[in-house]
Protein backbone atom coordinates (compact mmCIF):
# COMPACT_ATOMS: atom_id res chain seq x y z
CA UNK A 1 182.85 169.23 87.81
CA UNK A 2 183.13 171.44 90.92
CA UNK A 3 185.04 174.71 91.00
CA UNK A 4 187.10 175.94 94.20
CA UNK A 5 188.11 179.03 94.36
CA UNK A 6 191.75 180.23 96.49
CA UNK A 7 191.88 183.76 97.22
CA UNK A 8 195.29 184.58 98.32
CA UNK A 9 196.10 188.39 99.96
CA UNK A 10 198.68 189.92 101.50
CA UNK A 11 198.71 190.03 105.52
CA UNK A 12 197.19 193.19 106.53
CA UNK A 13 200.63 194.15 107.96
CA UNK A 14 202.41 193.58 105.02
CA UNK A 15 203.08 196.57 102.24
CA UNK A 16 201.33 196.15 99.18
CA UNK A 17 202.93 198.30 96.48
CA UNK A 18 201.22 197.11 93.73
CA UNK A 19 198.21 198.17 95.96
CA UNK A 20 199.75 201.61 96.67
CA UNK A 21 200.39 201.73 92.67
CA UNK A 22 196.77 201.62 91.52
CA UNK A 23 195.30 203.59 94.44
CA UNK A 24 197.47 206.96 93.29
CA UNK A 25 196.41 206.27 89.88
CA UNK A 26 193.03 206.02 90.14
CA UNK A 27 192.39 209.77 90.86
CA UNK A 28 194.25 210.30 87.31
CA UNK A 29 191.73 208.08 85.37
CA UNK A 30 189.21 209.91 87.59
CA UNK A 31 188.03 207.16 89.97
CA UNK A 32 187.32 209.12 93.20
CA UNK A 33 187.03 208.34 97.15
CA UNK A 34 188.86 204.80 96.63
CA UNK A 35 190.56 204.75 100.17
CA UNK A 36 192.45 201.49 99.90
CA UNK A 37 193.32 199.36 97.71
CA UNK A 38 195.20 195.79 98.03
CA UNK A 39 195.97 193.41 94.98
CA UNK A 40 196.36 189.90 95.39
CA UNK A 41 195.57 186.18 93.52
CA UNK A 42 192.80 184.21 92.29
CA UNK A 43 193.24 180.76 91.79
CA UNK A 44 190.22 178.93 89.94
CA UNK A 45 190.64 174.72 90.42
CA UNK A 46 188.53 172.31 88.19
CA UNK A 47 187.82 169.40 90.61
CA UNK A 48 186.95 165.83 89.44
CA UNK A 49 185.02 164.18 91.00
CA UNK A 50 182.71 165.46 94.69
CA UNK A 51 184.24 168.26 96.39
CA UNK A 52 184.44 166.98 100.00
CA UNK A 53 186.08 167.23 103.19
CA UNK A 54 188.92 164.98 101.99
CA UNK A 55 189.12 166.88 99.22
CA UNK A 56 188.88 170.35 100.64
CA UNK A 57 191.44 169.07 103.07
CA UNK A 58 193.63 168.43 100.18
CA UNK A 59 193.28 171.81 98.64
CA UNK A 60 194.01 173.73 101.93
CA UNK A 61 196.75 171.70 101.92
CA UNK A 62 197.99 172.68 98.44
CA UNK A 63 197.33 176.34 98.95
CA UNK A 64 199.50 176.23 102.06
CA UNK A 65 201.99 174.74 100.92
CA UNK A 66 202.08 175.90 97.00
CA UNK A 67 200.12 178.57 95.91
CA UNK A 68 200.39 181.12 98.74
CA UNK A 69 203.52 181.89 101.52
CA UNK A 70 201.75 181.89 104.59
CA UNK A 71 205.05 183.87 106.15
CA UNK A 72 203.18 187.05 104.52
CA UNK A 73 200.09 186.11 102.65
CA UNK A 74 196.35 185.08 104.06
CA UNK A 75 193.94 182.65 101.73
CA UNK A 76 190.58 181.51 101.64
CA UNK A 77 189.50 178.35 100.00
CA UNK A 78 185.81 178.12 99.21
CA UNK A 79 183.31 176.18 96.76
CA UNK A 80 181.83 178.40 94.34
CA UNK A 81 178.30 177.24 92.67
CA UNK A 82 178.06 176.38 89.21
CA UNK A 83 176.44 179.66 87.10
């Protein structure tokens, strides 16, 4: 089984208050020089079968339409090796 990996962030432009959350708290749990921070998703998919361009096709697809709203987020699908 093959493992691809979605990474969905907010646009650049967007506001991320969860983002602005952790970055004033870190100073308080004293976690220094952190200039920016952004939060966003992780999705981890168990493929059967080969991962291939059909298939990554198919993914793309699914994080497009699914798993991230392009109107304000950014993803990245990618194939991560077996550990």
């Amino acid at each position: 089984m093959a493992r691809v990996v979605v990474d969905v962030m907010l646009k650049p432009e967007i506001l991320d208050p969860q983002g602005q959350a952790v970055q004033r708290a870190l100073p308080r749990l004293g976690f220094e020089s952190i200039a920016d921070v952004r939060q966003g998703k992780r999705f981890e998919l168990e493929v059967a079968g080969p991962v291939d361009e059909a298939a990554l096709a198919r993914i793309h697809e699914m994080a497009e339409t699914f798993l991230a709203n392009t109107v304000i987020e950014d993803f990245v699908v990618k194939v991560e090796e077996p550990k």
